[in-house]
PDB file of N, CA and C in Angstrom:
ATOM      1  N   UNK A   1      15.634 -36.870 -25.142  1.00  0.00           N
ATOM      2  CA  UNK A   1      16.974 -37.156 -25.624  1.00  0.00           C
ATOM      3  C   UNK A   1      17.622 -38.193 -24.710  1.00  0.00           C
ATOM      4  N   UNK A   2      18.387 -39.060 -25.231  1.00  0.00           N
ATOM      5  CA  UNK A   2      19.281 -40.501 -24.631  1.00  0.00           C
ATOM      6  C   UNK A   2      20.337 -39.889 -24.658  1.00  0.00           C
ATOM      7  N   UNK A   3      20.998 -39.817 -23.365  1.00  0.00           N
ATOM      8  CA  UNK A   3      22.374 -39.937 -22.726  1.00  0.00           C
ATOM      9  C   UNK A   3      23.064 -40.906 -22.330  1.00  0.00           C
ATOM     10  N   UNK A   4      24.748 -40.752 -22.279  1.00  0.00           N
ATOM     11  CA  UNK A   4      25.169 -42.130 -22.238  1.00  0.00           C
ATOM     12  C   UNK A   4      25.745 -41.904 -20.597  1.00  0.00           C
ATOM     13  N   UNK A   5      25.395 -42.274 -19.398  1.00  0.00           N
ATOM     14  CA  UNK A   5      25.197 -42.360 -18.223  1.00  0.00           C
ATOM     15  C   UNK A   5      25.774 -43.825 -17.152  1.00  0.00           C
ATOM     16  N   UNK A   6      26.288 -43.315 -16.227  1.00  0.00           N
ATOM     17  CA  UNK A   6      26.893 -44.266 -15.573  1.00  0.00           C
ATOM     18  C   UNK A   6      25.967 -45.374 -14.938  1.00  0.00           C
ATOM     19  N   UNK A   7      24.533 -44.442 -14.756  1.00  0.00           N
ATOM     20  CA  UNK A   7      23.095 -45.005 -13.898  1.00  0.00           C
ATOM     21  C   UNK A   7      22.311 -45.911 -14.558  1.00  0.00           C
ATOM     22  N   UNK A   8      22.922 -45.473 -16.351  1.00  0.00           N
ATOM     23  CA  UNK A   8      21.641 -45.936 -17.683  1.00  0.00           C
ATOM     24  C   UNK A   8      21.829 -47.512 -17.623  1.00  0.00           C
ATOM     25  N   UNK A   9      21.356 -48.027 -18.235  1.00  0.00           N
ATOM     26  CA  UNK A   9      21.264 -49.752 -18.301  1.00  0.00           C
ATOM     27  C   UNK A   9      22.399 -50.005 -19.308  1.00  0.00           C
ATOM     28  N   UNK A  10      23.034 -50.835 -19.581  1.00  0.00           N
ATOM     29  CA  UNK A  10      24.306 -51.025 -20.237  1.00  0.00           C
ATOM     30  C   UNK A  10      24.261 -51.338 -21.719  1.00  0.00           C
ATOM     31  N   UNK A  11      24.995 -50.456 -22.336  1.00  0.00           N
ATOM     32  CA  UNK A  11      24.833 -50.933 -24.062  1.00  0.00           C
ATOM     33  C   UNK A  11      26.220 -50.915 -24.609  1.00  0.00           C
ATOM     34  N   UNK A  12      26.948 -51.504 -25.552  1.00  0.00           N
ATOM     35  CA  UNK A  12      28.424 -51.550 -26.525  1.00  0.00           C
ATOM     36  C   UNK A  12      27.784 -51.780 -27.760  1.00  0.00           C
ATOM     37  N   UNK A  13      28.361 -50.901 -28.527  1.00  0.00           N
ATOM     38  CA  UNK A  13      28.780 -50.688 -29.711  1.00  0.00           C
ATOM     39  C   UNK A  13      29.975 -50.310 -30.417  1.00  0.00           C
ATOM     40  N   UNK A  14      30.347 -51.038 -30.554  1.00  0.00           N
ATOM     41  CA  UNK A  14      31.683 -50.936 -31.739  1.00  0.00           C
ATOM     42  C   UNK A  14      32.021 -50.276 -33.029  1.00  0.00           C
ATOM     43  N   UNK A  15      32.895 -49.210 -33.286  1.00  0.00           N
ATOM     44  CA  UNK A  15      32.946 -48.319 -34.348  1.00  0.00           C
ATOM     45  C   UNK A  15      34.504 -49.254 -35.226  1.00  0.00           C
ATOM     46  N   UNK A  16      33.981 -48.900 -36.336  1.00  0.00           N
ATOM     47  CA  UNK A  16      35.884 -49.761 -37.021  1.00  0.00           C
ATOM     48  C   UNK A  16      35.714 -48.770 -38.041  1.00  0.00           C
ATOM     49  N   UNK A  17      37.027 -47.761 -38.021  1.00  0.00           N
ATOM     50  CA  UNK A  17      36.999 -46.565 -39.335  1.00  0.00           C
ATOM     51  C   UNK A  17      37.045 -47.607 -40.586  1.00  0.00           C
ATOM     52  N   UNK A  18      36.587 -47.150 -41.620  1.00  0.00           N
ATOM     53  CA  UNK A  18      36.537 -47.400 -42.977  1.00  0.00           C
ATOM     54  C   UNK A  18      37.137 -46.839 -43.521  1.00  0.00           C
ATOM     55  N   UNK A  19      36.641 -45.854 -43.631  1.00  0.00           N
ATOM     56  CA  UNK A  19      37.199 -44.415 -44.932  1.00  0.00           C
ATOM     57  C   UNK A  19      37.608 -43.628 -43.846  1.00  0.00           C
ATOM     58  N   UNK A  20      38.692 -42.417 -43.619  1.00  0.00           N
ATOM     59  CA  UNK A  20      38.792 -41.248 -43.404  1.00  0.00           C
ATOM     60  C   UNK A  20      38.351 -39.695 -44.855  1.00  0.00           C
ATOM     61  N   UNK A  21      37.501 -39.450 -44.573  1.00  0.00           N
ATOM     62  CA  UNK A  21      37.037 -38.144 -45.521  1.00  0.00           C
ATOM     63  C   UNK A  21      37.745 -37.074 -45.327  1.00  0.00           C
ATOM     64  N   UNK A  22      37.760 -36.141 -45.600  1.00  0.00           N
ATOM     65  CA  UNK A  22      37.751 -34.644 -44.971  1.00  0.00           C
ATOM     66  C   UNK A  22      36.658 -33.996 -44.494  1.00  0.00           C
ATOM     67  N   UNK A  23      37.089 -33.827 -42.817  1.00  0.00           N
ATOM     68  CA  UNK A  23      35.700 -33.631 -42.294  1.00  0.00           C
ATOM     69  C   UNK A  23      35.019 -34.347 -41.455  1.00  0.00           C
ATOM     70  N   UNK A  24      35.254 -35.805 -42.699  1.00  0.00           N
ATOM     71  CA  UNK A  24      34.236 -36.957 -41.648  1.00  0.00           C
ATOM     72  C   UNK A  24      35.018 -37.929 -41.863  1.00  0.00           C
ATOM     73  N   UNK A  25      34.443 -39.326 -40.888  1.00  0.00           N
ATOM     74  CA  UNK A  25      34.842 -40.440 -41.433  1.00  0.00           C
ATOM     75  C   UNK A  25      33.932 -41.561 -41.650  1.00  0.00           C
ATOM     76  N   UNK A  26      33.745 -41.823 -42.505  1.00  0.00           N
ATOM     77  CA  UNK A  26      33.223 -43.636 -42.716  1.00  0.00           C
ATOM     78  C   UNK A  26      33.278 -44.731 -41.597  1.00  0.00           C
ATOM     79  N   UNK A  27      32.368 -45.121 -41.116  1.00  0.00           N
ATOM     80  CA  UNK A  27      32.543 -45.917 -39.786  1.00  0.00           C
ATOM     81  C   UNK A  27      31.371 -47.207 -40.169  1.00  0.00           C
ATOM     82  N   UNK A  28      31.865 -48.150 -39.818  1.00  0.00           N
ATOM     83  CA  UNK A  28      31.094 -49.650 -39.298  1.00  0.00           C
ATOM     84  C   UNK A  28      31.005 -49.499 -37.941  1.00  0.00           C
ATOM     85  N   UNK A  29      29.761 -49.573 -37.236  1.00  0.00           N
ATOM     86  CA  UNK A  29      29.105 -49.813 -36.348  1.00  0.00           C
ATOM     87  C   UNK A  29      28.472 -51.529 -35.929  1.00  0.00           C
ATOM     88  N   UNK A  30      28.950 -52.219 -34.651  1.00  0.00           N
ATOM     89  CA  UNK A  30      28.276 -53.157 -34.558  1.00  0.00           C
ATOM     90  C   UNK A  30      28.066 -52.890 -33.255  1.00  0.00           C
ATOM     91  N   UNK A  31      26.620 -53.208 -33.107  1.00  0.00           N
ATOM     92  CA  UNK A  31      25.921 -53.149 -31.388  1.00  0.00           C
ATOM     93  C   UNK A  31      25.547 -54.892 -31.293  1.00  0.00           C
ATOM     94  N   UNK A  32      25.446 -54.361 -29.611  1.00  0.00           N
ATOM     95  CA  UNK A  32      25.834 -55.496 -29.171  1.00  0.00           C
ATOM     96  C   UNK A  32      24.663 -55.714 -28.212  1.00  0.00           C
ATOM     97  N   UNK A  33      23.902 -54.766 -28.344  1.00  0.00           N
ATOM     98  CA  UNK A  33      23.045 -54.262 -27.406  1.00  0.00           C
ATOM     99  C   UNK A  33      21.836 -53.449 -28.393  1.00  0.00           C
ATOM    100  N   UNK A  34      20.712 -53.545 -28.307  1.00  0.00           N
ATOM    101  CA  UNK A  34      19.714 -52.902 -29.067  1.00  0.00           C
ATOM    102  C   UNK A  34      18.748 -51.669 -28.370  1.00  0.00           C
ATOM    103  N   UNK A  35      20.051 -50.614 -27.836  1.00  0.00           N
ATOM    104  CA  UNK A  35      19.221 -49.800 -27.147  1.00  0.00           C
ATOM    105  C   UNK A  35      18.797 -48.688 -27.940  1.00  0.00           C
ATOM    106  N   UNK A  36      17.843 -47.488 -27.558  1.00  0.00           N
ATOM    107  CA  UNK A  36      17.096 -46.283 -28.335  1.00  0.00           C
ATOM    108  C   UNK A  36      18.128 -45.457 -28.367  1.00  0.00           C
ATOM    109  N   UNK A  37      18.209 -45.452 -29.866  1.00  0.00           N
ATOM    110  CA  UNK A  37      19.267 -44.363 -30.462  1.00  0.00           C
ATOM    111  C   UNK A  37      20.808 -44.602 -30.043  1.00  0.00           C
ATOM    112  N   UNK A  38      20.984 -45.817 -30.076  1.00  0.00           N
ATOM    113  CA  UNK A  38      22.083 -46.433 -29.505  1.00  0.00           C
ATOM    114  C   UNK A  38      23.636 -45.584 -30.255  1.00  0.00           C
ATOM    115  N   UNK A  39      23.094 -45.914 -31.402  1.00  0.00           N
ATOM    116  CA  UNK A  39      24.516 -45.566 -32.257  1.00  0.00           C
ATOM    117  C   UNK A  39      24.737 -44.073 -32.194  1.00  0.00           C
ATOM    118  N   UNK A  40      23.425 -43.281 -32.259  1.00  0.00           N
ATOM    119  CA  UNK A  40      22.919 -41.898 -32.373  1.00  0.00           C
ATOM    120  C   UNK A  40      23.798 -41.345 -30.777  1.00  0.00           C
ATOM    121  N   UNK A  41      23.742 -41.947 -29.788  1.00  0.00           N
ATOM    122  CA  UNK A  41      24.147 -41.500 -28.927  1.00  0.00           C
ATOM    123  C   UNK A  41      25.600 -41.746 -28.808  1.00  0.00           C
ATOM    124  N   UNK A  42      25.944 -43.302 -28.852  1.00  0.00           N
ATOM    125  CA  UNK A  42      27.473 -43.419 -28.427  1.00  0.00           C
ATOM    126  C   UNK A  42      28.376 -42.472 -29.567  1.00  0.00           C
ATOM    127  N   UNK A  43      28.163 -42.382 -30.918  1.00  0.00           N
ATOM    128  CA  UNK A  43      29.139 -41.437 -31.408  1.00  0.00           C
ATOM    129  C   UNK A  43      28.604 -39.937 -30.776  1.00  0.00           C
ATOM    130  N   UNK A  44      27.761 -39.136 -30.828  1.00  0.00           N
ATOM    131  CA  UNK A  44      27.661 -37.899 -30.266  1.00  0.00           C
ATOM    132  C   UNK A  44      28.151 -37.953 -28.791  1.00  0.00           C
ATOM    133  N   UNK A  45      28.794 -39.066 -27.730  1.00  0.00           N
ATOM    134  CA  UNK A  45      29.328 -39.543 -26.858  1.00  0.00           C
ATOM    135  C   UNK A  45      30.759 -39.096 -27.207  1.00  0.00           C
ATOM    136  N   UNK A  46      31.322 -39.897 -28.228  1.00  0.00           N
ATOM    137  CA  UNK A  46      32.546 -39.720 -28.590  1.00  0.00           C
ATOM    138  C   UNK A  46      33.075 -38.237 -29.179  1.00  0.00           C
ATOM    139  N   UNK A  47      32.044 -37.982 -29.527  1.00  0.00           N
ATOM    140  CA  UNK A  47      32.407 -36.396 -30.034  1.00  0.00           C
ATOM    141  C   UNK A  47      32.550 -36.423 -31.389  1.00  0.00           C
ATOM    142  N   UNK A  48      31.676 -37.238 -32.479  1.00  0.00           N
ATOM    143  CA  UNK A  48      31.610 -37.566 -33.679  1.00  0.00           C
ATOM    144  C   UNK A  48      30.441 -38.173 -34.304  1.00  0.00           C
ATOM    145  N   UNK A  49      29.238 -36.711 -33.870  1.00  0.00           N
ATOM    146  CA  UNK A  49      27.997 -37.196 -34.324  1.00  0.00           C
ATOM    147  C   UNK A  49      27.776 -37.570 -35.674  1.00  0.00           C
ATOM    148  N   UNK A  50      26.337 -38.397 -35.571  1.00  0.00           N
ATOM    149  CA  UNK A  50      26.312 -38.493 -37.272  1.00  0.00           C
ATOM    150  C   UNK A  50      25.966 -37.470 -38.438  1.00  0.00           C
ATOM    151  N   UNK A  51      26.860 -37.175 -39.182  1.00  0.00           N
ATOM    152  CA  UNK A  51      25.927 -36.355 -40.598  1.00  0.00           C
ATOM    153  C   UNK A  51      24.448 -36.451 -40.432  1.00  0.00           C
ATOM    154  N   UNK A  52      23.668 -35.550 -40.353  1.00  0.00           N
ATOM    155  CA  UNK A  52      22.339 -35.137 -41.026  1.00  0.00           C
ATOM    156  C   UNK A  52      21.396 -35.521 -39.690  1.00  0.00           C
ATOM    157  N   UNK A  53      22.371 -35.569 -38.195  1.00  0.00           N
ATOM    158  CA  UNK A  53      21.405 -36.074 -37.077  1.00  0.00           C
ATOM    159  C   UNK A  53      20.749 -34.688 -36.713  1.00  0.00           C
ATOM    160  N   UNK A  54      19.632 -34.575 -36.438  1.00  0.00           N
ATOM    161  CA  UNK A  54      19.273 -33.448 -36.032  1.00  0.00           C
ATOM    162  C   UNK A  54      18.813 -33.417 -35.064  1.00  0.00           C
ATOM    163  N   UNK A  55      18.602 -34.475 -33.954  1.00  0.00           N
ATOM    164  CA  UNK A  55      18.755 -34.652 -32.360  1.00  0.00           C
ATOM    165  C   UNK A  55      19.852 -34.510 -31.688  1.00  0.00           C
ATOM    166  N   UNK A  56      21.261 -35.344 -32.411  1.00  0.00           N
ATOM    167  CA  UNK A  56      22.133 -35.666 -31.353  1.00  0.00           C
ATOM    168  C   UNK A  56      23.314 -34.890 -32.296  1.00  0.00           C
ATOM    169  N   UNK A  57      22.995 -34.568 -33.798  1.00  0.00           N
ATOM    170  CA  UNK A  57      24.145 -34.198 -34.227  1.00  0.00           C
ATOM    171  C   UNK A  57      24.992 -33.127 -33.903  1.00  0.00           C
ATOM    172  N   UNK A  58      25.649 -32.096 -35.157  1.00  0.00           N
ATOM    173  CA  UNK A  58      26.129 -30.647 -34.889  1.00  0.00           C
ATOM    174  C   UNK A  58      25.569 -30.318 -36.090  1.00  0.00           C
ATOM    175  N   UNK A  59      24.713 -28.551 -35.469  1.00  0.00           N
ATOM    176  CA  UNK A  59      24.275 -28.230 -37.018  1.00  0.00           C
ATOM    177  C   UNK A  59      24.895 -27.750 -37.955  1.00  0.00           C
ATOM    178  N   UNK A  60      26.523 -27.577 -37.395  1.00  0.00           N
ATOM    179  CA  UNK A  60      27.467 -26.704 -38.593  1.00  0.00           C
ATOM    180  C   UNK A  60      27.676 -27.697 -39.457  1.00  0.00           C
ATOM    181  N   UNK A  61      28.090 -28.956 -39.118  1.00  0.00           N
ATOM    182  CA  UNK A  61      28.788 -29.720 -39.803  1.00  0.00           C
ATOM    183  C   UNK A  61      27.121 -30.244 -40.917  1.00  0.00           C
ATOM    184  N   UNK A  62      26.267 -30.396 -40.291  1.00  0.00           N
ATOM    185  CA  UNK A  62      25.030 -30.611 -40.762  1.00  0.00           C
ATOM    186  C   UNK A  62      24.835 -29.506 -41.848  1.00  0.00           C
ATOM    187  N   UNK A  63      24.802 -28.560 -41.709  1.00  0.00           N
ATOM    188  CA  UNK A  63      24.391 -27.398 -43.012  1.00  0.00           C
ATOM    189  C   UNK A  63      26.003 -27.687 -44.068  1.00  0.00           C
ATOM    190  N   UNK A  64      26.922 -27.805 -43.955  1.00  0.00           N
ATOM    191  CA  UNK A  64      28.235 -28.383 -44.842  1.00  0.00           C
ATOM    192  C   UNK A  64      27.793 -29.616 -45.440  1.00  0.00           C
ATOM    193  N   UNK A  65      27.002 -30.375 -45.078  1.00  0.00           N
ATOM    194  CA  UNK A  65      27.106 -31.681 -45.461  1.00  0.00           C
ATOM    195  C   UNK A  65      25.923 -31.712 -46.351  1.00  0.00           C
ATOM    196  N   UNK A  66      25.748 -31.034 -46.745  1.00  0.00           N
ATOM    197  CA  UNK A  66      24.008 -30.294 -47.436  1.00  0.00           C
ATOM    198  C   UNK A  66      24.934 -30.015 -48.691  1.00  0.00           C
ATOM    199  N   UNK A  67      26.056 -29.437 -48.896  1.00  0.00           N
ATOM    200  CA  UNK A  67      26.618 -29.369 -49.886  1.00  0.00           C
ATOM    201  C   UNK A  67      27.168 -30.524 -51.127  1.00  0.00           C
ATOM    202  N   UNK A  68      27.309 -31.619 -50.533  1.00  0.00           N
ATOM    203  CA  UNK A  68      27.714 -32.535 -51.319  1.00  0.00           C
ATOM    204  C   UNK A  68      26.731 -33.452 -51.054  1.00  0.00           C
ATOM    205  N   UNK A  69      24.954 -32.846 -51.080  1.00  0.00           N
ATOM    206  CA  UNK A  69      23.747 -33.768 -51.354  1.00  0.00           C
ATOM    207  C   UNK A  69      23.271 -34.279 -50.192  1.00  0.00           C
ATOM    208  N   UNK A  70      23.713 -34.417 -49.036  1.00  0.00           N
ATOM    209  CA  UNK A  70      23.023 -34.869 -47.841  1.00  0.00           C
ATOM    210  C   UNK A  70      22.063 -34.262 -47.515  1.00  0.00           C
ATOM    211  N   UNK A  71      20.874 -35.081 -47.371  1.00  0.00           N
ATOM    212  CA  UNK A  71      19.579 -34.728 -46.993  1.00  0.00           C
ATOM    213  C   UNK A  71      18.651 -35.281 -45.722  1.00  0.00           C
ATOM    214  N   UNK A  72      19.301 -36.510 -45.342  1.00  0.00           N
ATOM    215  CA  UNK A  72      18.422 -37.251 -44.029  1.00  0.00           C
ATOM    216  C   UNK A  72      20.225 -37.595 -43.451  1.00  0.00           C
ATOM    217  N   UNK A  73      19.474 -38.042 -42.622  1.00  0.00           N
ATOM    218  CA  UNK A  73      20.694 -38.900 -41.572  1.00  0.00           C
ATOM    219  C   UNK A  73      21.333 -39.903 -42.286  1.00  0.00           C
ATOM    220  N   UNK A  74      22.631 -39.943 -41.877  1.00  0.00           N
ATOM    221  CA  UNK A  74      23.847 -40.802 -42.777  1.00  0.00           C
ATOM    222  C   UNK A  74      24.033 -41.852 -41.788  1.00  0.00           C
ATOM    223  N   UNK A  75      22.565 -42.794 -41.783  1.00  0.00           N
ATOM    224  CA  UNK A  75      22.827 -43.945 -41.180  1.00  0.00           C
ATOM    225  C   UNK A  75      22.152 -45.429 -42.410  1.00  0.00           C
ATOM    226  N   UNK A  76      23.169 -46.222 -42.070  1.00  0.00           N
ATOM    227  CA  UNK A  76      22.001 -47.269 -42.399  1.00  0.00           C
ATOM    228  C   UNK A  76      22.736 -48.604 -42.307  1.00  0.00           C
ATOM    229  N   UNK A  77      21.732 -49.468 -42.142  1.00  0.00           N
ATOM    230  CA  UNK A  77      21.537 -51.051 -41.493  1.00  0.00           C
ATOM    231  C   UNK A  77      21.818 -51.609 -42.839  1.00  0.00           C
ATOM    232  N   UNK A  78      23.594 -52.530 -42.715  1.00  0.00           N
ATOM    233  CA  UNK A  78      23.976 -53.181 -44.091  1.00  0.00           C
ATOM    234  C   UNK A  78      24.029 -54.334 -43.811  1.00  0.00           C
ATOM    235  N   UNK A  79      23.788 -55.161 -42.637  1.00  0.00           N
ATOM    236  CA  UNK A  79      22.916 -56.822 -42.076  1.00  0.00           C
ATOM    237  C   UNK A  79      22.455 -56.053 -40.979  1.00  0.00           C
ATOM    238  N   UNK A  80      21.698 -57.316 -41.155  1.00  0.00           N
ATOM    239  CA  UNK A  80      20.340 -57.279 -39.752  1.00  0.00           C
ATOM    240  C   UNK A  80      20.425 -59.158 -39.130  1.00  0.00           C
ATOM    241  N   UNK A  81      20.437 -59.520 -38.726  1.00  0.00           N
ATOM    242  CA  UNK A  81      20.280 -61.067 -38.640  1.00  0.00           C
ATOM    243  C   UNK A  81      19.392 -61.325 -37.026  1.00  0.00           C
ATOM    244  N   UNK A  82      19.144 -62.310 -36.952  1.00  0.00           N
ATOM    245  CA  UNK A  82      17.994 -62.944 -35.657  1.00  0.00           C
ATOM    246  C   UNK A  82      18.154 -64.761 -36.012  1.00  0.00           C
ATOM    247  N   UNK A  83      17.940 -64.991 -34.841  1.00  0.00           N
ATOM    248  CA  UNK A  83      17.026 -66.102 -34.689  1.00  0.00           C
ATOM    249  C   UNK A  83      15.842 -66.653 -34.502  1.00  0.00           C
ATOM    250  N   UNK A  84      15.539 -67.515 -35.127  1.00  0.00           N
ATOM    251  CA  UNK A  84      13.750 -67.765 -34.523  1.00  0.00           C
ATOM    252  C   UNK A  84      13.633 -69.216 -35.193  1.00  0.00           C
ATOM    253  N   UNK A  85      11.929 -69.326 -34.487  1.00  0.00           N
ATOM    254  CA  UNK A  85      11.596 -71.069 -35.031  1.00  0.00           C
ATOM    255  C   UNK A  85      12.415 -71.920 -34.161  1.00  0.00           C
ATOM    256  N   UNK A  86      11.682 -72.825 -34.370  1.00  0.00           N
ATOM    257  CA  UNK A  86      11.731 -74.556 -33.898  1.00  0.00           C
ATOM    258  C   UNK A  86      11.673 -75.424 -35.162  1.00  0.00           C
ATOM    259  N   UNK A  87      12.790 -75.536 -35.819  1.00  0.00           N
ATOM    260  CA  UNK A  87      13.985 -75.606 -34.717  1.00  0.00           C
ATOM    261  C   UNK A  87      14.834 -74.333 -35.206  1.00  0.00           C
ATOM    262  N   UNK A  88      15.657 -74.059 -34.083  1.00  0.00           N
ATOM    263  CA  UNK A  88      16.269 -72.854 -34.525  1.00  0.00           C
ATOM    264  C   UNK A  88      16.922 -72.243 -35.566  1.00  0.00           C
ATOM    265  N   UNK A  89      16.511 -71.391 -36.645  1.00  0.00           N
ATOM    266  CA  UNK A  89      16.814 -71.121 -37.963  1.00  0.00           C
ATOM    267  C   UNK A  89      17.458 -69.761 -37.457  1.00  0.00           C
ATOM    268  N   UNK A  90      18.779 -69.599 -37.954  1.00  0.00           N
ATOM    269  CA  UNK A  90      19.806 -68.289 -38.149  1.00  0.00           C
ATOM    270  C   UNK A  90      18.847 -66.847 -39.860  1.00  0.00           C
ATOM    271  N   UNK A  91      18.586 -66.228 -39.395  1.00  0.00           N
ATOM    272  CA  UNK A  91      18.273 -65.071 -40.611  1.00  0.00           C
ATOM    273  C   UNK A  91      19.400 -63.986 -40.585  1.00  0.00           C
ATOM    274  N   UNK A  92      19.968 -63.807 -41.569  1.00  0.00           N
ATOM    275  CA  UNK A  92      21.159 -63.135 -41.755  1.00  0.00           C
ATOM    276  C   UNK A  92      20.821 -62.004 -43.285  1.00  0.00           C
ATOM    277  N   UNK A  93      20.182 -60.741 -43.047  1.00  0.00           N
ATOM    278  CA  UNK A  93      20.238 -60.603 -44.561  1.00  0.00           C
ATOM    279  C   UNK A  93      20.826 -59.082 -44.876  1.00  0.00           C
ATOM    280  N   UNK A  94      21.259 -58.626 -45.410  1.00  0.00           N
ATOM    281  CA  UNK A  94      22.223 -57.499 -46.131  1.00  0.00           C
ATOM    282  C   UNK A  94      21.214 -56.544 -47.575  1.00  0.00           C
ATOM    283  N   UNK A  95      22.094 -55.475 -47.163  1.00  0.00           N
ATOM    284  CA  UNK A  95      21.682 -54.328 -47.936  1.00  0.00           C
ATOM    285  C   UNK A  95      22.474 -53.337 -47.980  1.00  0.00           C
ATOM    286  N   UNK A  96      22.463 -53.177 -49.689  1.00  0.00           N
ATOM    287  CA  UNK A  96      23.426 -52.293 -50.008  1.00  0.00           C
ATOM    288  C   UNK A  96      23.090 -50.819 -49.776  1.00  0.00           C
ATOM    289  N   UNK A  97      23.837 -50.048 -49.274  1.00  0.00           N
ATOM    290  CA  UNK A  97      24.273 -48.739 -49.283  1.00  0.00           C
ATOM    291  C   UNK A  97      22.660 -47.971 -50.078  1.00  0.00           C
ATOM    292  N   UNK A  98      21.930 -47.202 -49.735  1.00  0.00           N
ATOM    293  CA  UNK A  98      21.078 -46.119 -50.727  1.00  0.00           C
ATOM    294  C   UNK A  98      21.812 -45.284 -51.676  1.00  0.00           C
ATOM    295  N   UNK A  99      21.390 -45.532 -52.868  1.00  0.00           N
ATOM    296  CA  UNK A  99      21.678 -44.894 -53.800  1.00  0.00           C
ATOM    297  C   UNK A  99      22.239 -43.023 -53.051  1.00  0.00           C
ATOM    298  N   UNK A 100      21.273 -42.639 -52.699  1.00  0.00           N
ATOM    299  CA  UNK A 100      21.720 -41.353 -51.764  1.00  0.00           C
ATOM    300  C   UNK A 100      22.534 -40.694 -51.242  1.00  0.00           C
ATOM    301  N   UNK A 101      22.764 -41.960 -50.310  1.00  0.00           N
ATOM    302  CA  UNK A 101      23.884 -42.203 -49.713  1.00  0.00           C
ATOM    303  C   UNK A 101      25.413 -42.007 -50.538  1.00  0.00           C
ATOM    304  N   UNK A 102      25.068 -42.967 -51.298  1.00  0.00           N
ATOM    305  CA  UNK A 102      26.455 -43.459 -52.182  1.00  0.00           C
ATOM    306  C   UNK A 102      26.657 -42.388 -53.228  1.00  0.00           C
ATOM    307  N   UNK A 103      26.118 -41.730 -53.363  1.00  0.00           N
ATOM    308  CA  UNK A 103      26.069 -39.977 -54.236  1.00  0.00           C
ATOM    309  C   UNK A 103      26.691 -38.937 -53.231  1.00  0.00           C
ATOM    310  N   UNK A 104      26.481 -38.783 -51.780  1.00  0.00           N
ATOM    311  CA  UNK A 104      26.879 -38.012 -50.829  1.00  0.00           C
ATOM    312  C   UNK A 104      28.348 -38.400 -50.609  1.00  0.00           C
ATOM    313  N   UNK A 105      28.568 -40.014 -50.810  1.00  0.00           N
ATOM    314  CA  UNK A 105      30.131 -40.478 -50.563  1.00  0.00           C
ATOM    315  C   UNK A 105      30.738 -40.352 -51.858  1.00  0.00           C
ATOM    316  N   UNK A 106      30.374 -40.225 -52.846  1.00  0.00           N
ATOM    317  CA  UNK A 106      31.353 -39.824 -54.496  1.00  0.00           C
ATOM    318  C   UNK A 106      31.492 -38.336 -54.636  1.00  0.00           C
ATOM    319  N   UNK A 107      30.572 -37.556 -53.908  1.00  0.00           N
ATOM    320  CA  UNK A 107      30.810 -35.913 -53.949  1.00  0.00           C
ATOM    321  C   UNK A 107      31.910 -35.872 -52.832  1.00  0.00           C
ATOM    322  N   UNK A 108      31.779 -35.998 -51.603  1.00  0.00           N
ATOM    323  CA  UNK A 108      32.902 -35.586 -50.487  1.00  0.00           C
ATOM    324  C   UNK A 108      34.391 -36.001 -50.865  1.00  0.00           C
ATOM    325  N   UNK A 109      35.327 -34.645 -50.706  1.00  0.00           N
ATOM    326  CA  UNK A 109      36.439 -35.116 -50.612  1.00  0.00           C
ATOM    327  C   UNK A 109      36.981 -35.822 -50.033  1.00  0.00           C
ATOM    328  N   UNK A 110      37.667 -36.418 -50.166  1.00  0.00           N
ATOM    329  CA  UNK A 110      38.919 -37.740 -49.354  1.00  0.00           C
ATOM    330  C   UNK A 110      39.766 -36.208 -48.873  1.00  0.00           C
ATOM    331  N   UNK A 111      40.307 -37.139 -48.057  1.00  0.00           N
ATOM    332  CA  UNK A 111      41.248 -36.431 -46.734  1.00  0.00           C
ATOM    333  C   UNK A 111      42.735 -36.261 -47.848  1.00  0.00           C
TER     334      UNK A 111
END
């Protein structure tokens, strides 16, 4: 398990609420830093693990969230971008939400 530590090598990630739910909230994540289990750790840091984590999460809120269809972890990568090549070419590419996903966010109540 990854802890977030004064000794550890340095990582930022940025949370910006989206949605407030009841319960939970909708969050954009941008790292700034590509460390192991980065995001997984800094919110279970903050005291606002992710839905359906079963390393770093909480299992109460985890067995509740089973109710309105959650089945894996309520994460996912909506750009990815890099550089590469000579000469230097920008890759920037996006992805929508899993169907899954977006079934787990039309069942949960709003706050």
């Amino acid at each position: 398990m990854v802890t977030v530590d004064d000794d550890g090598k340095p990582s930022r990630s940025t949370f910006k609420v989206l949605e407030r739910l009841r319960d939970a909230t909708l969050v954009e994540v941008i790292i700034e830093t590509g460390r192991t289990h980065q995001i997984r750790v800094h919110a279970q840091h903050l005291g606002y693990p992710l839905l359906g984590d079963e390393k770093y999460g909480d299992a109460a809120a985890n067995r509740a969230a089973k109710q309105y269809g959650l089945k894996r972890l309520f994460l996912h990568a909506a750009e990815f971008g890099f550089s590469a090549g000579e000469p230097r070419r920008d890759y920037l590419f996006h992805a929508p939400l899993a169907p899954e996903l977006e079934a787990v966010l039309a069942t949960w109540p709003r706050a």
